[in-house]
C-alpha atoms as a PDB file:
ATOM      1  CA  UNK A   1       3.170 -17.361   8.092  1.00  0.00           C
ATOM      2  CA  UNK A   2       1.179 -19.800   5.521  1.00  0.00           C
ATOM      3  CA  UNK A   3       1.298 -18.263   2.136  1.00  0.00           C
ATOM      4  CA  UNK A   4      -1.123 -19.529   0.130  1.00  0.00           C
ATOM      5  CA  UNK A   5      -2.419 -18.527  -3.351  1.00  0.00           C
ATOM      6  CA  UNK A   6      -6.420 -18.697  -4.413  1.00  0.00           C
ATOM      7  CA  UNK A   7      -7.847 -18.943  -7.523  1.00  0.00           C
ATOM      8  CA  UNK A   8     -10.888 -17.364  -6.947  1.00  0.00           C
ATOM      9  CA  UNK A   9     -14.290 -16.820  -9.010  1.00  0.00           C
ATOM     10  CA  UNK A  10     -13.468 -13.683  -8.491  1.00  0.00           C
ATOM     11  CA  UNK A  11     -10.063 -11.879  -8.483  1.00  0.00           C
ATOM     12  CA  UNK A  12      -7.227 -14.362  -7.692  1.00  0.00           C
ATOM     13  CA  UNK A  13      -5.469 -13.572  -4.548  1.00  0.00           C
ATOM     14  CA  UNK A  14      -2.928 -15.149  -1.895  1.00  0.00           C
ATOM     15  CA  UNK A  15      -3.771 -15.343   1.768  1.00  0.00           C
ATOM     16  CA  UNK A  16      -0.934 -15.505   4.344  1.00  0.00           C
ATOM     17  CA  UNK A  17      -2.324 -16.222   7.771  1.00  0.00           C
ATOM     18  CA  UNK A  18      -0.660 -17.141  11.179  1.00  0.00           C
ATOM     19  CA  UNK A  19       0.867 -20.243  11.512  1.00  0.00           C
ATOM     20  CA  UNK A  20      -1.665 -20.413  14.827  1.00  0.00           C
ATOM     21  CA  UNK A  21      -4.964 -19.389  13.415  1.00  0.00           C
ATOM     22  CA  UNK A  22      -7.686 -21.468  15.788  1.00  0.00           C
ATOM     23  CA  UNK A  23      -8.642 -18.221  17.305  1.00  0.00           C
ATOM     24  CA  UNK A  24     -10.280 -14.989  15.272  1.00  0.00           C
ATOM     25  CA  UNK A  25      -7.972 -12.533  13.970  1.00  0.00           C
ATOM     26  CA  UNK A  26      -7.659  -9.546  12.511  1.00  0.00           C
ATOM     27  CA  UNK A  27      -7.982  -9.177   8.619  1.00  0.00           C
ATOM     28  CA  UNK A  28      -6.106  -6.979   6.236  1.00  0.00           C
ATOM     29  CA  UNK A  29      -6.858  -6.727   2.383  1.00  0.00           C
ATOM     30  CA  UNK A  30      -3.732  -4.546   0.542  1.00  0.00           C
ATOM     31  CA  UNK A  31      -3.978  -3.671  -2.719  1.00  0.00           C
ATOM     32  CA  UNK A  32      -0.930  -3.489  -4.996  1.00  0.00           C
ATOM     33  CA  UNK A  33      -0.037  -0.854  -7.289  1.00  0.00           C
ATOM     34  CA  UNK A  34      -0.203  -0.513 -11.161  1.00  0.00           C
ATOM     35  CA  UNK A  35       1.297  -2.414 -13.140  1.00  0.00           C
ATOM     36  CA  UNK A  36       2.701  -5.142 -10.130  1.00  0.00           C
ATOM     37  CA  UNK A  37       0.542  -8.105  -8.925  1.00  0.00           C
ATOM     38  CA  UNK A  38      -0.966 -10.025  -5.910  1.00  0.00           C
ATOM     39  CA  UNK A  39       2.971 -11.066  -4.991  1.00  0.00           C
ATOM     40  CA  UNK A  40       4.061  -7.608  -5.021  1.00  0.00           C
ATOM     41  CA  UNK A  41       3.214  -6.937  -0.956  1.00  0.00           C
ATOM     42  CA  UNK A  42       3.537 -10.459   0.263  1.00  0.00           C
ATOM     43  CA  UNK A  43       6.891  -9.974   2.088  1.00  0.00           C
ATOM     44  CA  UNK A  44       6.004  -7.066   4.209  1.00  0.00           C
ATOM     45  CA  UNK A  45       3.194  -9.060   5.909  1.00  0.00           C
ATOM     46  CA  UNK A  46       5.287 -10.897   9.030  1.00  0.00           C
ATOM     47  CA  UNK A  47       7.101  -7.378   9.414  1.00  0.00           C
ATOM     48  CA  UNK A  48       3.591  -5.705  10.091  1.00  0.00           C
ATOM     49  CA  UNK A  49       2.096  -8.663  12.577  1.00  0.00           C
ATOM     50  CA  UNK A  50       2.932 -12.346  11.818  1.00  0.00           C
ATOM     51  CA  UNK A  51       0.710 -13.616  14.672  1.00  0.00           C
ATOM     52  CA  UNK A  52      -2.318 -11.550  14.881  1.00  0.00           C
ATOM     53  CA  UNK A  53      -3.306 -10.874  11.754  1.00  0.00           C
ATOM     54  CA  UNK A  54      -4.668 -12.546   8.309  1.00  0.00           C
ATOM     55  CA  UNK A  55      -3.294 -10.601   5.201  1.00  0.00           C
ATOM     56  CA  UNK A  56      -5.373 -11.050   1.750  1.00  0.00           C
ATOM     57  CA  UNK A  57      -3.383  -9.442  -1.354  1.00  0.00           C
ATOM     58  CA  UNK A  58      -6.059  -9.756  -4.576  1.00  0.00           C
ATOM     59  CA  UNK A  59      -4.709  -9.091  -7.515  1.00  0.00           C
ATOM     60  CA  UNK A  60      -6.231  -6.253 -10.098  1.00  0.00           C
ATOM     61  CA  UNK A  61      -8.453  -7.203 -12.967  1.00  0.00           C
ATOM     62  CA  UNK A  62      -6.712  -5.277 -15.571  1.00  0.00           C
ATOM     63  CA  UNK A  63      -3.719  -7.069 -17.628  1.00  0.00           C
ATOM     64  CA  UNK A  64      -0.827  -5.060 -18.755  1.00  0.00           C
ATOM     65  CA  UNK A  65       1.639  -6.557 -21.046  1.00  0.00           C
ATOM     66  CA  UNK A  66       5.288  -5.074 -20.800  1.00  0.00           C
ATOM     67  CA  UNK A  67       7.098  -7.096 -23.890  1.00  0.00           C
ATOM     68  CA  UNK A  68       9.329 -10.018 -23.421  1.00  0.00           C
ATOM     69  CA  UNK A  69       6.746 -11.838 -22.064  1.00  0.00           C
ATOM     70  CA  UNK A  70       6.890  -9.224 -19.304  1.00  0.00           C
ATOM     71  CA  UNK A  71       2.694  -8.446 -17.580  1.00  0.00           C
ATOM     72  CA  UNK A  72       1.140  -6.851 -14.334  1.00  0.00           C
ATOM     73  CA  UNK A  73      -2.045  -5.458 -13.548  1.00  0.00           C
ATOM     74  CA  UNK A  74      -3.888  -2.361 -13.038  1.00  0.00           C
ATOM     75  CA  UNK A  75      -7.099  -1.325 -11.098  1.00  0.00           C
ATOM     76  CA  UNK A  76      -7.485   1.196 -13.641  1.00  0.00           C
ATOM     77  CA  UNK A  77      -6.480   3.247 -16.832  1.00  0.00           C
ATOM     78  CA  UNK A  78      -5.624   6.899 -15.857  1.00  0.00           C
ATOM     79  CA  UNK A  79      -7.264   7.757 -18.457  1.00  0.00           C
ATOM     80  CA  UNK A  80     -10.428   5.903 -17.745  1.00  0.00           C
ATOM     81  CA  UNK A  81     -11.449   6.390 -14.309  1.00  0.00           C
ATOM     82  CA  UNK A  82     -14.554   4.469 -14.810  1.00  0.00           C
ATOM     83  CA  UNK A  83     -12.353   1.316 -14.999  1.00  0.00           C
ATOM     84  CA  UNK A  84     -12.975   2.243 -10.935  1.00  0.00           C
ATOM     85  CA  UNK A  85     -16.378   0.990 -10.725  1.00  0.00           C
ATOM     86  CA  UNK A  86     -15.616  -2.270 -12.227  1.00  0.00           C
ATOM     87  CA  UNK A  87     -13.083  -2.857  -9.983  1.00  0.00           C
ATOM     88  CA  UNK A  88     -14.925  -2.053  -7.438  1.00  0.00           C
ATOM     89  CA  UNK A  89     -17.572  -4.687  -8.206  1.00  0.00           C
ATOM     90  CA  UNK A  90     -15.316  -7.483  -8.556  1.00  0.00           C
ATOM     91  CA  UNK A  91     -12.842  -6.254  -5.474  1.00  0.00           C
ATOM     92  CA  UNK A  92     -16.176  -6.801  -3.632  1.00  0.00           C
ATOM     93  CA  UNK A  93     -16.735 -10.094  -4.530  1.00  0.00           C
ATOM     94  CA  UNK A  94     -13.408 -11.321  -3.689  1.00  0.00           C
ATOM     95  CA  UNK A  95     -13.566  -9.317  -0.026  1.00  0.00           C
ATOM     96  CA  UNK A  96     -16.643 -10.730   0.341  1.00  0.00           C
ATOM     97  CA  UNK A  97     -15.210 -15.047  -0.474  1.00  0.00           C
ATOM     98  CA  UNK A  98     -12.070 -14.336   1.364  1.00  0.00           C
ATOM     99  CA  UNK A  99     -13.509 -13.498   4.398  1.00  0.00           C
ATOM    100  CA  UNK A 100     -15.584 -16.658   3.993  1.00  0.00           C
ATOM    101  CA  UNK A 101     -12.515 -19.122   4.720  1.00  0.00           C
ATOM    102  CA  UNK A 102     -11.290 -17.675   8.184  1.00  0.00           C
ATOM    103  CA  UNK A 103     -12.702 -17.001  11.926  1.00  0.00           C
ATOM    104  CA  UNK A 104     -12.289 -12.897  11.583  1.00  0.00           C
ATOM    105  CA  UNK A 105     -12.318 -10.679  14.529  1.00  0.00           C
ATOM    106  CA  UNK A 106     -15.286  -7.973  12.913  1.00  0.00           C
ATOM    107  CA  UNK A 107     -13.209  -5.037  15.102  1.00  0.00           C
ATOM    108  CA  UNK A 108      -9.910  -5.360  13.459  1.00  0.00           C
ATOM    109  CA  UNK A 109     -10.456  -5.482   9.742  1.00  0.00           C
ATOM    110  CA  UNK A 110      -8.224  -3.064   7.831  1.00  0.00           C
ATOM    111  CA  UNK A 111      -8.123  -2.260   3.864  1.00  0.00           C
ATOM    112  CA  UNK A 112      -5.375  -0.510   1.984  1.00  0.00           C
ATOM    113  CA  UNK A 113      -2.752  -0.505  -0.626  1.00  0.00           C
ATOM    114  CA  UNK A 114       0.406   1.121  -2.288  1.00  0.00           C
ATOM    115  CA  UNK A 115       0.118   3.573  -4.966  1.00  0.00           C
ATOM    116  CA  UNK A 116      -3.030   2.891  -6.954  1.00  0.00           C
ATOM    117  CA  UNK A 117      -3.899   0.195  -4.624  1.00  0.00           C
ATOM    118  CA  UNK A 118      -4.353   3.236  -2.279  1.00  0.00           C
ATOM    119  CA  UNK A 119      -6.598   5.504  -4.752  1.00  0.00           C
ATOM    120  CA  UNK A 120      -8.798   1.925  -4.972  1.00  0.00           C
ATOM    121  CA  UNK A 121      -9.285   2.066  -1.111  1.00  0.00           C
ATOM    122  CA  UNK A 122     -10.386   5.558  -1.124  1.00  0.00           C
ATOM    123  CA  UNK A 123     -12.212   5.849  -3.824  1.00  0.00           C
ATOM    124  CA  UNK A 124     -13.919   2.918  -3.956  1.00  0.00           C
ATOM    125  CA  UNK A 125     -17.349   2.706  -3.206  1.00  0.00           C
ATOM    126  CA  UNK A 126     -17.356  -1.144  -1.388  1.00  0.00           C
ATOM    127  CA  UNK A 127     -19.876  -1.874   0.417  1.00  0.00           C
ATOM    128  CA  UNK A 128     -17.778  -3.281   2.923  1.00  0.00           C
ATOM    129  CA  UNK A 129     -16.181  -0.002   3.450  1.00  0.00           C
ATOM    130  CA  UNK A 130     -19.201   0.256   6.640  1.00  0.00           C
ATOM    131  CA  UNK A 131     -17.007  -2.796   7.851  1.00  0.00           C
ATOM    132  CA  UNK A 132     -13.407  -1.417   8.137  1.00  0.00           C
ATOM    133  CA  UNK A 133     -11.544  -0.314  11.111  1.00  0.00           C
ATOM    134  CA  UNK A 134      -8.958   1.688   9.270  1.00  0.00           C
ATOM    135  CA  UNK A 135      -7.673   2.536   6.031  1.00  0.00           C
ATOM    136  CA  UNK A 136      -3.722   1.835   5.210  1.00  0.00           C
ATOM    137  CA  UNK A 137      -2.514   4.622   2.449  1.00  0.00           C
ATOM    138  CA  UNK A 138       0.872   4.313   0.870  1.00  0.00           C
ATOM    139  CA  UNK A 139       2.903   6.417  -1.033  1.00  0.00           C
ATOM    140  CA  UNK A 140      -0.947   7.462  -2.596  1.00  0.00           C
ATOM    141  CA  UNK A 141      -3.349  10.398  -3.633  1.00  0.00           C
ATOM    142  CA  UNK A 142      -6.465  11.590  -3.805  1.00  0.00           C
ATOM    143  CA  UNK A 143      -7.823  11.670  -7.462  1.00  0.00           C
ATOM    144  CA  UNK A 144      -8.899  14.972  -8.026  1.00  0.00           C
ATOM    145  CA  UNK A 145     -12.458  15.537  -8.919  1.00  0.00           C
ATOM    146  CA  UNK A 146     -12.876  11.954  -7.278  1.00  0.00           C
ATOM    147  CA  UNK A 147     -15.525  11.345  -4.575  1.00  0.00           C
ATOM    148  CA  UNK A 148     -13.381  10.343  -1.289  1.00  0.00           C
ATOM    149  CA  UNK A 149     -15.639   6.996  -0.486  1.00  0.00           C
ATOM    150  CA  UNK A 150     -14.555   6.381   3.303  1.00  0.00           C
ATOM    151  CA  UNK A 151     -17.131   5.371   5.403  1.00  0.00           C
ATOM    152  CA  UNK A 152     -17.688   8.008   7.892  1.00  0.00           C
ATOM    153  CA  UNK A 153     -20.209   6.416  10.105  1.00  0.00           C
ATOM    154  CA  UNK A 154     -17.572   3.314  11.394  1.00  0.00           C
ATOM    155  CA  UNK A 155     -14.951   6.542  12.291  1.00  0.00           C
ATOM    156  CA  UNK A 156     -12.216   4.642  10.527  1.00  0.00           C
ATOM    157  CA  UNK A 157      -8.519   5.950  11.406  1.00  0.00           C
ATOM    158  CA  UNK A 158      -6.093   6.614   8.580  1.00  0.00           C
ATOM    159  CA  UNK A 159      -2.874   5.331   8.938  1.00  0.00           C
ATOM    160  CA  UNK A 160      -1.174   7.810   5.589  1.00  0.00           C
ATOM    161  CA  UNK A 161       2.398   7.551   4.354  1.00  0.00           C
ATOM    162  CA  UNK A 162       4.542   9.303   2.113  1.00  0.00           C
ATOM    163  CA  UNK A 163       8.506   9.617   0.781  1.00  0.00           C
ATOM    164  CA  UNK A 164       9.580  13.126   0.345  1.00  0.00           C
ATOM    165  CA  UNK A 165      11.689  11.953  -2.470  1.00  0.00           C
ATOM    166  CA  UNK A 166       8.719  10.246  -4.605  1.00  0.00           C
ATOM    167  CA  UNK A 167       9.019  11.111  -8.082  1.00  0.00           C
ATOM    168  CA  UNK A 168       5.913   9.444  -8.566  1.00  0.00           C
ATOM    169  CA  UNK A 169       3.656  10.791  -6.677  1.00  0.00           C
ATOM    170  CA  UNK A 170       4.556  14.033  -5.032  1.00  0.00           C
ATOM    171  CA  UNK A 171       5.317  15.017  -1.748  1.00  0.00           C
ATOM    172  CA  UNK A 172       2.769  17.764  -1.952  1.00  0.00           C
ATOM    173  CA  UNK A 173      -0.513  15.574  -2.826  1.00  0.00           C
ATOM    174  CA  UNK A 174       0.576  13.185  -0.240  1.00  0.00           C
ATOM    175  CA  UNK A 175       0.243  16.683   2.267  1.00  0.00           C
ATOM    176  CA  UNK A 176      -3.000  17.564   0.032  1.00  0.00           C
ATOM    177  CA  UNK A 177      -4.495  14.268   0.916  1.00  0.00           C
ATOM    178  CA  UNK A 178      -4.140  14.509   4.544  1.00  0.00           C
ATOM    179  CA  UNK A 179      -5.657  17.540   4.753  1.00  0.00           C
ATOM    180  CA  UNK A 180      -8.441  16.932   2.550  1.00  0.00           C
ATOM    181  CA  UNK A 181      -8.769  13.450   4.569  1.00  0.00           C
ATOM    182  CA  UNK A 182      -8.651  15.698   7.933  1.00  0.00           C
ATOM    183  CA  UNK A 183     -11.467  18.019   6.778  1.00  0.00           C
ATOM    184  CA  UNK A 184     -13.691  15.467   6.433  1.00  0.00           C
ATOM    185  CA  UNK A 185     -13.240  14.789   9.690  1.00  0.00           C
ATOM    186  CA  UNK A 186     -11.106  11.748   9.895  1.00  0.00           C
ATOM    187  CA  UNK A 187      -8.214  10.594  12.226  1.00  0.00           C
ATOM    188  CA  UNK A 188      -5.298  10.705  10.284  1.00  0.00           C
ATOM    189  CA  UNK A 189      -1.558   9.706  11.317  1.00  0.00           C
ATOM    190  CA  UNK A 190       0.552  11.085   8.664  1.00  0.00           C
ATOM    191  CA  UNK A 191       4.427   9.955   8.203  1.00  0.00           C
ATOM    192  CA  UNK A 192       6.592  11.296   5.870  1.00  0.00           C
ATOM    193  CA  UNK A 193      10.133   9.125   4.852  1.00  0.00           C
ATOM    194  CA  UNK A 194      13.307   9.501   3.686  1.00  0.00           C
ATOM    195  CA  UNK A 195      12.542   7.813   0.500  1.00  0.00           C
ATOM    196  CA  UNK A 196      11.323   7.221  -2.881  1.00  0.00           C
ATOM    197  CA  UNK A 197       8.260   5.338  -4.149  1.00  0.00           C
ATOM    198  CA  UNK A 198       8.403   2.456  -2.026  1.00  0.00           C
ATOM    199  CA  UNK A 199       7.925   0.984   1.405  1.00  0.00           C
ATOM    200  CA  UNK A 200      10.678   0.566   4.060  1.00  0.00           C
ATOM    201  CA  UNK A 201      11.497  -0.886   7.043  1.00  0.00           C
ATOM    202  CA  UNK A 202      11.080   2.385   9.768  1.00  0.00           C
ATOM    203  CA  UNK A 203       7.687   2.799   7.610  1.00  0.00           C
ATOM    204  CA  UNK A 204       6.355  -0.841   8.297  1.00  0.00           C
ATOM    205  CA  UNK A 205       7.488  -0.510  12.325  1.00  0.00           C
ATOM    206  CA  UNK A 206       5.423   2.657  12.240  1.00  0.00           C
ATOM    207  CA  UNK A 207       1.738   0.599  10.765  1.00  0.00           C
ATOM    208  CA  UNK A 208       3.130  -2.499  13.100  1.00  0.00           C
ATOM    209  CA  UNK A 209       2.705   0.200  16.260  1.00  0.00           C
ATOM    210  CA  UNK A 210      -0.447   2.388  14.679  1.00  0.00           C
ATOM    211  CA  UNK A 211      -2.523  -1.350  14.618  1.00  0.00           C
ATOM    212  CA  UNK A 212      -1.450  -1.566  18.144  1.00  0.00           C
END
């Protein structure tokens, strides 16, 4: 795959695409979690689909600074969950330029993310969320006391994933996210993994065959 980085107007983020991209393909914006960057999820793109699908990684707006010259970047304060909506603004922008600079297939366009990148795909109100197939959730949550923004009109499936060893992000609100996702009347596959707060190889397989 072609990995190529964008400054933007908007948010910066890298495309990788297909080495064979004449026809239109699918399209799949993940969003990284806090306190990584747009290169975080690069890697796992050719183990998903290296031939059908575009993969667009923006990066968040907010800077963190670790020390030592050490920074990543948020999508919002935890303690500021209007930091959402701005996000949201600017996320939509960049959705909106990226999809400018490839032939797209309109019936396979996906959005998702790791972590916080995940919260930002649910809880964002985009309006390109009437445009999305599915919705990729990893190793996420539900905010409480959060609007859930899916679009229900498209029928969007969930593809939702979880370690049961996440000291992150428990087990249990990965389970309490499912079946808040499933009463509002969604199609959810739920996985659970052997693992912690991160993505592995049986995990990826599992998305590779749910986009099937």
């Amino acid at each position: 795959m072609k990995i190529i980085e964008h400054v933007s107007k908007n948010l910066p983020f890298i495309s990788s695409v297909p080495e064979n991209n004449s026809n239109y393909l699918g399209i799949i914006f993940l969003l990284h979690g806090f306190g990584a960057s747009m290169q975080d999820l690069v890697d796992i793109a050719p183990m998903i689909n290296k031939d059908d699908y575009i993969f667009i990684f923006p990066n968040a707006p907010f800077e963190m600074s670790f020390g030592l010259n050490q920074k990543g970047y948020s999508w919002f304060d935890f303690d500021n969950l209007s930091q959402i909506s701005k996000s949201q603004k600017i996320l939509e922008n960049t959705i909106e330029e990226s999809l400018k600079l490839f032939n797209i297939d309109d019936n396979k366009m996906y959005l998702g993310g790791f972590s916080q990148g995940g919260m930002m795909a649910m809880h964002s109100d985009l309006i390109h969320q009437n445009l999305f197939s599915g919705y990729i959730i990893l190793s996420s949550k539900i905010i409480p006391n959060i609007d859930i923004n899916i679009n229900l009109k498209t029928d969007p499936r969930i593809f939702l994933a979880h370690g049961v060893n996440d000291s992150i992000i428990d087990i249990y609100d990965a389970r309490e996210t499912q079946n808040k996702l499933i009463n509002r009347g969604l199609d959810v596959e739920y996985h659970e993994y052997e693992m912690e707060h991160q993505i592995i190889e049986s995990e990826l397989n599992d998305i590779k065959n749910w986009l099937l």
